[in-house]
PDB file of N, CA and C in Angstrom:
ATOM      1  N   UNK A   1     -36.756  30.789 -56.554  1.00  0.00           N
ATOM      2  CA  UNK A   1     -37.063  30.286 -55.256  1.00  0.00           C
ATOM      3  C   UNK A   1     -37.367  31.470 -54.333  1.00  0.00           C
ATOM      4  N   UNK A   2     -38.675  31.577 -53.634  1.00  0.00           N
ATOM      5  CA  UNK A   2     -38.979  32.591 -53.075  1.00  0.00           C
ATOM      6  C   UNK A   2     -38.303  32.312 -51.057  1.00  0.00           C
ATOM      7  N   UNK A   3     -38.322  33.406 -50.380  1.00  0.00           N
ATOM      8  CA  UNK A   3     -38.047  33.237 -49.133  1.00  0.00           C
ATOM      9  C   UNK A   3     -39.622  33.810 -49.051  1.00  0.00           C
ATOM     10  N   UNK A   4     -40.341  32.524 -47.764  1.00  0.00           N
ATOM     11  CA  UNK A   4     -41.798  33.193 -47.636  1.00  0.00           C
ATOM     12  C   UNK A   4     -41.685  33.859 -45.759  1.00  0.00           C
ATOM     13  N   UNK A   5     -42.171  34.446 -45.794  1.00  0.00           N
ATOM     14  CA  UNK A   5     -42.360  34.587 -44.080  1.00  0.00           C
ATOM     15  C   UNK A   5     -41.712  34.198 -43.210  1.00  0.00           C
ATOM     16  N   UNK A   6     -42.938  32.710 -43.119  1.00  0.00           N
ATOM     17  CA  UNK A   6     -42.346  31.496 -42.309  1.00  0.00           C
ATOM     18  C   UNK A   6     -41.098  30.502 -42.129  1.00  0.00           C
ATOM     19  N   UNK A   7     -40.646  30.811 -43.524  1.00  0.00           N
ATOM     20  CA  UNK A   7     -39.146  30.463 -43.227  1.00  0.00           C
ATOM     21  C   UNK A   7     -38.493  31.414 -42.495  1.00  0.00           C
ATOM     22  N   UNK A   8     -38.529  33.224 -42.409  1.00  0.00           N
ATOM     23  CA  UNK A   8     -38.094  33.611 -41.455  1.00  0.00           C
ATOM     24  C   UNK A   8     -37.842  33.767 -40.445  1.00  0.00           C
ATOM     25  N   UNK A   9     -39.512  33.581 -40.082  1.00  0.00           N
ATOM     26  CA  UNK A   9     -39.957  33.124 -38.678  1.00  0.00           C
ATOM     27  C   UNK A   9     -39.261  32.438 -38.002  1.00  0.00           C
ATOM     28  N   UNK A  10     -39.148  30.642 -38.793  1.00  0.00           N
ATOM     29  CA  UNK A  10     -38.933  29.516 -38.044  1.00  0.00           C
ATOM     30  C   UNK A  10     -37.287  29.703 -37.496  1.00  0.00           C
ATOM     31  N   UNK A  11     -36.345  31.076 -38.855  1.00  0.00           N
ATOM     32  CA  UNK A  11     -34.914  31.155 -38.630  1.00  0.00           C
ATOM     33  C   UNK A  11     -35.160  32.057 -37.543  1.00  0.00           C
ATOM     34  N   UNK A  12     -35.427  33.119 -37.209  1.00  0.00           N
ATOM     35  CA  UNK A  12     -35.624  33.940 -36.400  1.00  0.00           C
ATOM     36  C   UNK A  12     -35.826  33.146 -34.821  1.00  0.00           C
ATOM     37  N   UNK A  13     -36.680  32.469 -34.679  1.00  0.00           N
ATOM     38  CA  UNK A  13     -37.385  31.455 -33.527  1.00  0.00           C
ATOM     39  C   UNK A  13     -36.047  30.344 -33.175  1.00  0.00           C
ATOM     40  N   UNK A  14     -35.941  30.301 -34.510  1.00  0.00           N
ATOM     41  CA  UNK A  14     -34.093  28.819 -34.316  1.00  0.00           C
ATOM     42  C   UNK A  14     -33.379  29.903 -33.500  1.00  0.00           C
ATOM     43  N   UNK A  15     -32.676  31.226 -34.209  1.00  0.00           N
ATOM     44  CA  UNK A  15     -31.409  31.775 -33.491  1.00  0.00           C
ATOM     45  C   UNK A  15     -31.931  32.008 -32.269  1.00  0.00           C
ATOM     46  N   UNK A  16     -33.204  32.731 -31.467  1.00  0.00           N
ATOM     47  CA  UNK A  16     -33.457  32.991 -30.496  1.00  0.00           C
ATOM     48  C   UNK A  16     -33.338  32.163 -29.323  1.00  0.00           C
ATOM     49  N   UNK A  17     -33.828  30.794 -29.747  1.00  0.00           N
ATOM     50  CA  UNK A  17     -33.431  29.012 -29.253  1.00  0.00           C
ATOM     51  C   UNK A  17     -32.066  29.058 -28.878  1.00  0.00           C
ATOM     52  N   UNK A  18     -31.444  29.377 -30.259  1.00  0.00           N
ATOM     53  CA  UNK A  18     -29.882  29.140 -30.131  1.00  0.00           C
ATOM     54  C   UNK A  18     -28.994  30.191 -28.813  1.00  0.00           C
ATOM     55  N   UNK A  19     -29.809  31.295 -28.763  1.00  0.00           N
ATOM     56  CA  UNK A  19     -28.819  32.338 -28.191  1.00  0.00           C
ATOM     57  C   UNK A  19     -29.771  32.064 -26.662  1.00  0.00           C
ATOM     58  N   UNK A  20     -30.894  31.508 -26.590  1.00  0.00           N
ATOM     59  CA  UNK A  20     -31.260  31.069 -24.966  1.00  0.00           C
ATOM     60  C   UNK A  20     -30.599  30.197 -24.322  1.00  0.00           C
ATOM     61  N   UNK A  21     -30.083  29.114 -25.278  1.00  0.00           N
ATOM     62  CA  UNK A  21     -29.664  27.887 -24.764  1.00  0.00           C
ATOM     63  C   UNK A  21     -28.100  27.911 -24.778  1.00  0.00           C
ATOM     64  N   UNK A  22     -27.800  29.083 -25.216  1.00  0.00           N
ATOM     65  CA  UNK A  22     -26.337  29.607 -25.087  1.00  0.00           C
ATOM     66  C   UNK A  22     -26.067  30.286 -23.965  1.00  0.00           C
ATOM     67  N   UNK A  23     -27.185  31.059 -23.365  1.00  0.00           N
ATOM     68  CA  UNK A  23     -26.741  32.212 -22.571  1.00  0.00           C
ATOM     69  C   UNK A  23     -27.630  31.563 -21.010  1.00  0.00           C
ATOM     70  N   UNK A  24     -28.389  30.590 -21.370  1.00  0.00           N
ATOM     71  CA  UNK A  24     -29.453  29.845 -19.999  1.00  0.00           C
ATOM     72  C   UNK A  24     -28.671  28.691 -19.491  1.00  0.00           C
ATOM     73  N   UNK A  25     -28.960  27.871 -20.796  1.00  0.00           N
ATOM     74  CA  UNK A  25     -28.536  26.461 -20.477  1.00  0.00           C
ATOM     75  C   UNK A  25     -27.660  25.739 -20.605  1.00  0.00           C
ATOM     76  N   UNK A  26     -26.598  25.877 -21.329  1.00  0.00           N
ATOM     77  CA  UNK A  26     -25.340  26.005 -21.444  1.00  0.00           C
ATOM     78  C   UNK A  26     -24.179  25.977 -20.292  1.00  0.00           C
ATOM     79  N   UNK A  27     -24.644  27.126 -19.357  1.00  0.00           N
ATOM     80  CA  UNK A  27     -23.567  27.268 -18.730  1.00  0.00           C
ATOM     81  C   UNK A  27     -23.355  26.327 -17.385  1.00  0.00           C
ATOM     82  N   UNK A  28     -24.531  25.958 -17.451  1.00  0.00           N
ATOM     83  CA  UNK A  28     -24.735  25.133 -15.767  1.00  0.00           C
ATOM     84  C   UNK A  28     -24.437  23.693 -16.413  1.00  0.00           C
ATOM     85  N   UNK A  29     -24.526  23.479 -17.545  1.00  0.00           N
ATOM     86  CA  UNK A  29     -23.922  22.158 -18.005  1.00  0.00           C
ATOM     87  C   UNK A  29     -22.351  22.379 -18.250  1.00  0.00           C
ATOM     88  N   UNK A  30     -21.759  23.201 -18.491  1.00  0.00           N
ATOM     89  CA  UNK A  30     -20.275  23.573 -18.597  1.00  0.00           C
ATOM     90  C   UNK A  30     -20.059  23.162 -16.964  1.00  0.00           C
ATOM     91  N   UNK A  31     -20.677  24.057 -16.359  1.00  0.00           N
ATOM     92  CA  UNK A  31     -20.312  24.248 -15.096  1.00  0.00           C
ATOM     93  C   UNK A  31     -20.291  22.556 -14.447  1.00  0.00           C
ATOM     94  N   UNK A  32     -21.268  22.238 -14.798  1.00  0.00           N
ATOM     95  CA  UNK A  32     -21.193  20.658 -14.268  1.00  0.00           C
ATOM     96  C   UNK A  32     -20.418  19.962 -14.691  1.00  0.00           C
ATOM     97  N   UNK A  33     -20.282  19.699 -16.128  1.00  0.00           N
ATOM     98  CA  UNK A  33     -18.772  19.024 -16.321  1.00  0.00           C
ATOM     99  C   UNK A  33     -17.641  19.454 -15.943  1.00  0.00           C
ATOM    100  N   UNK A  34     -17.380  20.657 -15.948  1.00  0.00           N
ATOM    101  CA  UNK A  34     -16.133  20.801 -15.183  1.00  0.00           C
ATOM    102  C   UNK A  34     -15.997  20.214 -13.720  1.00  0.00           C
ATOM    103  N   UNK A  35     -17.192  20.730 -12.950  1.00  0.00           N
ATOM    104  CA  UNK A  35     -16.711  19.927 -11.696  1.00  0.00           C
ATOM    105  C   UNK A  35     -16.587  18.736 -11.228  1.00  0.00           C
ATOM    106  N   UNK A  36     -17.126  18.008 -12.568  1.00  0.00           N
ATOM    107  CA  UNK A  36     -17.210  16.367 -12.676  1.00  0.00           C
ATOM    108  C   UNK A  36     -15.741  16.150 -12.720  1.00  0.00           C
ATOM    109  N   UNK A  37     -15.344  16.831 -14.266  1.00  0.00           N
ATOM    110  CA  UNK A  37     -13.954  16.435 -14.296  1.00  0.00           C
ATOM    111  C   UNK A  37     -12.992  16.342 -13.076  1.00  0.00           C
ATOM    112  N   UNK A  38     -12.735  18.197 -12.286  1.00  0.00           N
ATOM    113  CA  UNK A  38     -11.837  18.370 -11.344  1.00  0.00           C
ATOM    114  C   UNK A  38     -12.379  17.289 -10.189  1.00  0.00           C
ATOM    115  N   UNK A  39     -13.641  16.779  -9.996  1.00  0.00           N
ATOM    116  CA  UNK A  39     -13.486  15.622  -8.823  1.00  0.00           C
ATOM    117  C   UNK A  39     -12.669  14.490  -9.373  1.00  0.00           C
ATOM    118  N   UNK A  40     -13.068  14.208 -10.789  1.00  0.00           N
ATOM    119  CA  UNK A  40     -12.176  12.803 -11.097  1.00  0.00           C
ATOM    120  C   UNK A  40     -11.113  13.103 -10.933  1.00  0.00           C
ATOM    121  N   UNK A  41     -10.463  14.100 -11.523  1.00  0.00           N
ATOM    122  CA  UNK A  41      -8.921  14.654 -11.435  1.00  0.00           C
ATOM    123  C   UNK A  41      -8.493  14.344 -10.052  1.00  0.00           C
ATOM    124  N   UNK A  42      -9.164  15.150  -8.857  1.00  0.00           N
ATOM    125  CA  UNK A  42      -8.829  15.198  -7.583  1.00  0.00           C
ATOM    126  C   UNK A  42      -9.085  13.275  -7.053  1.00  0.00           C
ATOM    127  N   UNK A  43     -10.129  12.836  -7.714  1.00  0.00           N
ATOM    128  CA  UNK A  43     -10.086  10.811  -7.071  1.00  0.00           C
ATOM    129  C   UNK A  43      -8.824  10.107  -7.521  1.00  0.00           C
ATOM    130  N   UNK A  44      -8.632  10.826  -9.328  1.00  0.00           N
ATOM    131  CA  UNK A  44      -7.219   9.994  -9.550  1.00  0.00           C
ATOM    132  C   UNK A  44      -5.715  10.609  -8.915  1.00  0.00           C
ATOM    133  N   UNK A  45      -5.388  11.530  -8.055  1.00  0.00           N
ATOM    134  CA  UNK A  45      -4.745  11.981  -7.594  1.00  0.00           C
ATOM    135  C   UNK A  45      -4.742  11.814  -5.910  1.00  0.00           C
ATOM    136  N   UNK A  46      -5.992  11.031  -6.070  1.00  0.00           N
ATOM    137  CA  UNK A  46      -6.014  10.904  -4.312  1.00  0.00           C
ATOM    138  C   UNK A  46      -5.548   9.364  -4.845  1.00  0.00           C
ATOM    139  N   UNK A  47      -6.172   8.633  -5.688  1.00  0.00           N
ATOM    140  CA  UNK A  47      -5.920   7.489  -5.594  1.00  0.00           C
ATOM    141  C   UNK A  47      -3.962   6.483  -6.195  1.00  0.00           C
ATOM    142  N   UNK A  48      -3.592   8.021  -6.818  1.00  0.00           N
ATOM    143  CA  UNK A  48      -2.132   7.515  -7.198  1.00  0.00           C
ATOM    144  C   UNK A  48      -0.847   7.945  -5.468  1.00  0.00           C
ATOM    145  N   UNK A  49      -1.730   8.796  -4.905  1.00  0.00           N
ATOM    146  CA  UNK A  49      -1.477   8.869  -3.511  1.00  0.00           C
ATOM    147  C   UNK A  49      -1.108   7.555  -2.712  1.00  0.00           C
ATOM    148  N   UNK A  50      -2.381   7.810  -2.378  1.00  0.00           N
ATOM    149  CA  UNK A  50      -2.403   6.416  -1.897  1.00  0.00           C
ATOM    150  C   UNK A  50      -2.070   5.174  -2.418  1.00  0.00           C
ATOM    151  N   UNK A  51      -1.988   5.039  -3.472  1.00  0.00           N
ATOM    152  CA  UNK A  51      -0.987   3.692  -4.412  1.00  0.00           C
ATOM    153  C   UNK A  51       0.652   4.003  -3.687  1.00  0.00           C
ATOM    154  N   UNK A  52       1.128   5.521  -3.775  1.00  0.00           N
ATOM    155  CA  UNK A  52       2.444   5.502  -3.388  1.00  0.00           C
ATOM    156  C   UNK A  52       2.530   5.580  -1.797  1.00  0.00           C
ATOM    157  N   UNK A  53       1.811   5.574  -0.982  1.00  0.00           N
ATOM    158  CA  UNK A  53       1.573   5.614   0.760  1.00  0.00           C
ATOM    159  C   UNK A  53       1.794   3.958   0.487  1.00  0.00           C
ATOM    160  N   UNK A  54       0.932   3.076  -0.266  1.00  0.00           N
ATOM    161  CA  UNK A  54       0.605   1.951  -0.292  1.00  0.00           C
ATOM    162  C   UNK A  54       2.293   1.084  -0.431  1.00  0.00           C
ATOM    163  N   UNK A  55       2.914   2.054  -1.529  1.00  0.00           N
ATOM    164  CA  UNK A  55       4.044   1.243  -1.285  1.00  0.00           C
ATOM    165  C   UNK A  55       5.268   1.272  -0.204  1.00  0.00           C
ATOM    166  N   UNK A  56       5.153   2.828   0.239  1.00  0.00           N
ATOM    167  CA  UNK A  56       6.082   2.960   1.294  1.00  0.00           C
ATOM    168  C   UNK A  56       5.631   1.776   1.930  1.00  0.00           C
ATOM    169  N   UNK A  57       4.249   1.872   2.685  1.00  0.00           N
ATOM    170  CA  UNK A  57       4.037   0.714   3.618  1.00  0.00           C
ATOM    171  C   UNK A  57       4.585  -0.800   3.550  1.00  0.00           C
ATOM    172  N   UNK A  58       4.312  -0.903   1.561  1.00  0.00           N
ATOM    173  CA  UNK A  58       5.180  -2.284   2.257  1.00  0.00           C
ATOM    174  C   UNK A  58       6.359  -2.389   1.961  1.00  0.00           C
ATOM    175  N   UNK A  59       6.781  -1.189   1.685  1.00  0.00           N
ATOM    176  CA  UNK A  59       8.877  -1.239   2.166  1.00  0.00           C
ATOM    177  C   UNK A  59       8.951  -1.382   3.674  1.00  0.00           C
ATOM    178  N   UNK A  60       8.078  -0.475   4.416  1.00  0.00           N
ATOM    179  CA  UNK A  60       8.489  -0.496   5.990  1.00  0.00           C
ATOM    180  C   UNK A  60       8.093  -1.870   6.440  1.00  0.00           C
ATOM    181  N   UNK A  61       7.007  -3.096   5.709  1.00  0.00           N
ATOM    182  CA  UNK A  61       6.830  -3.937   6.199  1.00  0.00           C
ATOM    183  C   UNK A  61       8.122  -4.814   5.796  1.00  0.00           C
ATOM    184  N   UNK A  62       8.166  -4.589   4.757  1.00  0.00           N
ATOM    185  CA  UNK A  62       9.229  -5.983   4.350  1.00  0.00           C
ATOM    186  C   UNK A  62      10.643  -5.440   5.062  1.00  0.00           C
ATOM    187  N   UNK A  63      10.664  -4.289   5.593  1.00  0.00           N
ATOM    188  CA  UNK A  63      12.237  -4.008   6.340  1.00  0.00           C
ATOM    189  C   UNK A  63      12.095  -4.784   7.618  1.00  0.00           C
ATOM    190  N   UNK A  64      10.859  -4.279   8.377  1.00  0.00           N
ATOM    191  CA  UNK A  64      10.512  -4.680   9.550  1.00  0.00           C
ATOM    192  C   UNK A  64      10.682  -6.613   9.777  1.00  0.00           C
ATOM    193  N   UNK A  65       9.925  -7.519   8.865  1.00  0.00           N
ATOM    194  CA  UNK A  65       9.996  -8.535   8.191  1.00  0.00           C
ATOM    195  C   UNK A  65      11.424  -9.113   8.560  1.00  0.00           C
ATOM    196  N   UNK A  66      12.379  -8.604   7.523  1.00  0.00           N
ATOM    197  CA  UNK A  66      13.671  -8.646   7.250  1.00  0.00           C
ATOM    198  C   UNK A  66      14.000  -8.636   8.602  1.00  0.00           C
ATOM    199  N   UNK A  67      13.968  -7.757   9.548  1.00  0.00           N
ATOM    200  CA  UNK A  67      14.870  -7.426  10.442  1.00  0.00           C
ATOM    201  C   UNK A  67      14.303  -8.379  11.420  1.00  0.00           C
ATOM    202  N   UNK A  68      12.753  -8.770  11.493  1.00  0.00           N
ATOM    203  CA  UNK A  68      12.376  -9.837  12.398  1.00  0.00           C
ATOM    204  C   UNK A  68      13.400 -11.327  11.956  1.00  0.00           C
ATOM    205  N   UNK A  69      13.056 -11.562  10.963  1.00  0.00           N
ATOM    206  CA  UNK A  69      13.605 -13.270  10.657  1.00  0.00           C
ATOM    207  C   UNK A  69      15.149 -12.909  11.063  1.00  0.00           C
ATOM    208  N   UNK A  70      15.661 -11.038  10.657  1.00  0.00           N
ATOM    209  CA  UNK A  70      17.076 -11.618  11.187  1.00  0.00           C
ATOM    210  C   UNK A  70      17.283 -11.897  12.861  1.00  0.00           C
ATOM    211  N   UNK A  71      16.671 -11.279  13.545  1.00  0.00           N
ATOM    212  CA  UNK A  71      16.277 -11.107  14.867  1.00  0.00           C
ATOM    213  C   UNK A  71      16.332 -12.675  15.284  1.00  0.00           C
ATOM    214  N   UNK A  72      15.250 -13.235  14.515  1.00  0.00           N
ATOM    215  CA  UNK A  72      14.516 -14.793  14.934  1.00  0.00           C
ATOM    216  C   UNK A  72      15.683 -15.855  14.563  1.00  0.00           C
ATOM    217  N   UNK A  73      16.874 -15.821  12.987  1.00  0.00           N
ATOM    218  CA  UNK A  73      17.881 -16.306  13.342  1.00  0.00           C
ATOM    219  C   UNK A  73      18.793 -16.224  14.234  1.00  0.00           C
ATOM    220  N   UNK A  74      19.151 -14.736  14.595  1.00  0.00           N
ATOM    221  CA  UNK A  74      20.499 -15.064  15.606  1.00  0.00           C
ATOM    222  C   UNK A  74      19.898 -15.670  17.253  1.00  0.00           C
ATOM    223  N   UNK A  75      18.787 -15.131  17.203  1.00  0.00           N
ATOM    224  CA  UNK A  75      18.138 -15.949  18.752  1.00  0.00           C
ATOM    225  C   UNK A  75      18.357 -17.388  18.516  1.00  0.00           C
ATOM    226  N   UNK A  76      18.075 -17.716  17.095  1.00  0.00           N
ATOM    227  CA  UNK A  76      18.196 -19.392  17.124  1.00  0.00           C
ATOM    228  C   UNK A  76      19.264 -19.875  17.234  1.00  0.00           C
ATOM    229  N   UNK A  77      20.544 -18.694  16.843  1.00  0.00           N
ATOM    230  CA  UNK A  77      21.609 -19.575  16.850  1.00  0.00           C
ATOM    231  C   UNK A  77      22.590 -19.326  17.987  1.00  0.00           C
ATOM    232  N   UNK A  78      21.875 -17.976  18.596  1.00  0.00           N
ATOM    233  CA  UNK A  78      22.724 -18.437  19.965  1.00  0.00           C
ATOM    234  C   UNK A  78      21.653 -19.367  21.177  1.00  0.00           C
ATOM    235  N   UNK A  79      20.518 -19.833  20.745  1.00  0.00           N
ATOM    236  CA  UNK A  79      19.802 -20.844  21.695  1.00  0.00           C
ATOM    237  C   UNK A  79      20.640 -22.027  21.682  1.00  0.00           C
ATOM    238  N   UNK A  80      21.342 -22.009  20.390  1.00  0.00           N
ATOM    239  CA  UNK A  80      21.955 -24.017  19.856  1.00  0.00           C
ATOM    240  C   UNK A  80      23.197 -23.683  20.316  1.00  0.00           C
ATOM    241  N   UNK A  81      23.487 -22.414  20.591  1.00  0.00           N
ATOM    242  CA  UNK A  81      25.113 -22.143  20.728  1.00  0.00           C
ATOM    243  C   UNK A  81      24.905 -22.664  22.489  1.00  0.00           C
ATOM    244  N   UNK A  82      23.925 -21.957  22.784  1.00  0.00           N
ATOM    245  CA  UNK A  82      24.083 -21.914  24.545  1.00  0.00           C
ATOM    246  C   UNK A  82      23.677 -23.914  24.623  1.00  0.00           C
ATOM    247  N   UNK A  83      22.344 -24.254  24.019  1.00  0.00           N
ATOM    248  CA  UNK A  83      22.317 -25.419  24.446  1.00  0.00           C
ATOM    249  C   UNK A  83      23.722 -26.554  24.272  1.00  0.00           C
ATOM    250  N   UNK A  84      24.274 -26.461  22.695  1.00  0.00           N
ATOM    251  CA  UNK A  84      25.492 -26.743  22.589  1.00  0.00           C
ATOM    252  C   UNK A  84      26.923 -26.413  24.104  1.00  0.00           C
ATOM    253  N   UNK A  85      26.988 -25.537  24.278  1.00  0.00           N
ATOM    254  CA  UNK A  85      27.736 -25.388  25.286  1.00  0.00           C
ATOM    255  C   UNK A  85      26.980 -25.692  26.954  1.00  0.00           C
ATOM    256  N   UNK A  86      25.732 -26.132  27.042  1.00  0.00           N
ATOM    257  CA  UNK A  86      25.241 -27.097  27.923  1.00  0.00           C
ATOM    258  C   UNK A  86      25.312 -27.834  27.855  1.00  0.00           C
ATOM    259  N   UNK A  87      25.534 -28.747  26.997  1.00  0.00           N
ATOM    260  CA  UNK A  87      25.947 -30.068  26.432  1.00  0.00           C
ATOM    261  C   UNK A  87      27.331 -30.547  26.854  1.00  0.00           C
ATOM    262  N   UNK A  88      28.212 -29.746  26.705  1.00  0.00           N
ATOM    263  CA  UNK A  88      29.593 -29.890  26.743  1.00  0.00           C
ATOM    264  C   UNK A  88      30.010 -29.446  27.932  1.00  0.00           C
ATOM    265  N   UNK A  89      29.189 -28.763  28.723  1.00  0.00           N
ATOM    266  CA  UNK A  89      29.624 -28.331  30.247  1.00  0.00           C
ATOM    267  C   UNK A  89      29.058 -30.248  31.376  1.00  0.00           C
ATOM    268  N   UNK A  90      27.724 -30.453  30.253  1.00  0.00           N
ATOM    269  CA  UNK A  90      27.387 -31.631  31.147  1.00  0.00           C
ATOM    270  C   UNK A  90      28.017 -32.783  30.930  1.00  0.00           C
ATOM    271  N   UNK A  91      28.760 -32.948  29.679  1.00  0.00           N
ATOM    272  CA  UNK A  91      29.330 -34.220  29.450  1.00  0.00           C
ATOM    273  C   UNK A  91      30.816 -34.238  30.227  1.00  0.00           C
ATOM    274  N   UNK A  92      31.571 -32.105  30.240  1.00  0.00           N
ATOM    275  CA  UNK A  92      32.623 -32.753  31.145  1.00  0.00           C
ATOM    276  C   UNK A  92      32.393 -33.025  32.651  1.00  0.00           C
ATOM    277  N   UNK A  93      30.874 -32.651  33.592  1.00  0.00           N
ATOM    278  CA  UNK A  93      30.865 -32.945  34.721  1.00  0.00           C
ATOM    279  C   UNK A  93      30.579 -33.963  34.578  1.00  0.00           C
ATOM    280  N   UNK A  94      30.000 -34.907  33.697  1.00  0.00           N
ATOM    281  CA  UNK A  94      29.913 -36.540  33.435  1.00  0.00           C
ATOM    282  C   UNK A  94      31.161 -37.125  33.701  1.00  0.00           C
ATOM    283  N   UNK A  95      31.955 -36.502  32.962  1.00  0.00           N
ATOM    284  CA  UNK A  95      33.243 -37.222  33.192  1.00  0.00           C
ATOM    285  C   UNK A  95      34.384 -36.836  34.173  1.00  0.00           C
ATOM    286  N   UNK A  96      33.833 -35.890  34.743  1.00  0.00           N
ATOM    287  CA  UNK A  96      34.521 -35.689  36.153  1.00  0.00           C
ATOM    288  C   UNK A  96      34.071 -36.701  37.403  1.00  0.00           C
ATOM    289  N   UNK A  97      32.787 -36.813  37.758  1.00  0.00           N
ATOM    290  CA  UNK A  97      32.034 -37.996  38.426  1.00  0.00           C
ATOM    291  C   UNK A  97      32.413 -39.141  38.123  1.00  0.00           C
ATOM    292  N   UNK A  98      32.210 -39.656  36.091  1.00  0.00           N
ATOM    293  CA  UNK A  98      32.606 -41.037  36.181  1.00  0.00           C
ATOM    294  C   UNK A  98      34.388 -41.076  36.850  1.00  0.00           C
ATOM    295  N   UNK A  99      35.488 -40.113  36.796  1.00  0.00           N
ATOM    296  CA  UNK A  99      36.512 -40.756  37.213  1.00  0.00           C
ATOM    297  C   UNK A  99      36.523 -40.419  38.501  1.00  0.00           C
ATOM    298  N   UNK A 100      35.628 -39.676  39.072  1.00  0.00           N
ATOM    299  CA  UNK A 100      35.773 -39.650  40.671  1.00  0.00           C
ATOM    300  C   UNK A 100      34.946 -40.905  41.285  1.00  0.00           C
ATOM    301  N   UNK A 101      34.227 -41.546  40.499  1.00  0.00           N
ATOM    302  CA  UNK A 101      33.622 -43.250  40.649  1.00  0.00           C
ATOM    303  C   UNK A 101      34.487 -43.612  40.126  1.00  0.00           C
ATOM    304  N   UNK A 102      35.278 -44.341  39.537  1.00  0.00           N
ATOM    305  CA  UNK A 102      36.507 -44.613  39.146  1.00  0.00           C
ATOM    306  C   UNK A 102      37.726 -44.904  40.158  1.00  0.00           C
ATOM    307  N   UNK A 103      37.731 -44.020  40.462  1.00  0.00           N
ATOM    308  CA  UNK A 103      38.980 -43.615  41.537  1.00  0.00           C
ATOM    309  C   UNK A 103      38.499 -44.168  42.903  1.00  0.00           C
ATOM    310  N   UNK A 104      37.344 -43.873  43.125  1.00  0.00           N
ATOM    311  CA  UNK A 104      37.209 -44.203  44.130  1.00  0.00           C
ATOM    312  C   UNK A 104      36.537 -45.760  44.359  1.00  0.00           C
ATOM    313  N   UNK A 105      35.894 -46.101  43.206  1.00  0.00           N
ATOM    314  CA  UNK A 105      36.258 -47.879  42.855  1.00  0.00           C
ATOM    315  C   UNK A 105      37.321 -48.104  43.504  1.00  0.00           C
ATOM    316  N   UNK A 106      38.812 -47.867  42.490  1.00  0.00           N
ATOM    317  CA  UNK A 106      39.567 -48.260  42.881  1.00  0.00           C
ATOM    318  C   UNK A 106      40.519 -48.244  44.371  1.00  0.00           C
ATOM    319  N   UNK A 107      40.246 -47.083  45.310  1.00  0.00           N
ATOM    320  CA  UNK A 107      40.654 -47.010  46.146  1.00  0.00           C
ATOM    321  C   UNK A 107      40.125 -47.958  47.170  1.00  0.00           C
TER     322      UNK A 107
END
């Protein structure tokens, strides 16, 4: 099996290919994937961020929440407490009147 020329040639012409596209083109495609990567890196790190901002927020909501409905019960239950004890202030001046009509019926 002979080696002719042109097979040298075409090896000669390949490595020269090989060592342009090593030393040209190569690197600006390295270079680009990397900075592809470090942005994704930096989106999934902004975005597990903000997932954990996301949850503080709704601890501070559901405290806030919490502390409203407790807020909104005790208002309710001293509204029934006070109306309750309006109730019972008017039924005993009810019944101070009916026996002062009463009494004075009878007198």
């Amino acid at each position: 099996m002979s080696i002719n020329a042109t097979l040298i040639i075409q090896m000669i012409v390949f490595l020269i290919l090989v060592g342009f596209t090593m030393k040209y083109v190569w690197p600006p495609i390295a270079k680009a994937l990397d900075e592809r990567a470090s942005k994704i890196a930096a989106g999934l790190s902004a975005a597990d961020k903000a997932k954990a901002d996301l949850a503080v927020a709704n601890q501070r909501v559901e405290q806030q929440l919490s502390a409203a409905r407790t807020d909104a019960a005790k208002r309710l239950a001293d509204a029934e407490r006070l109306a309750q004890q309006m109730v019972e202030e008017a039924k005993g001046r009810a019944s101070e009147e009916a026996a002062k009509i009463i009494a004075a019926a009878r007198a």
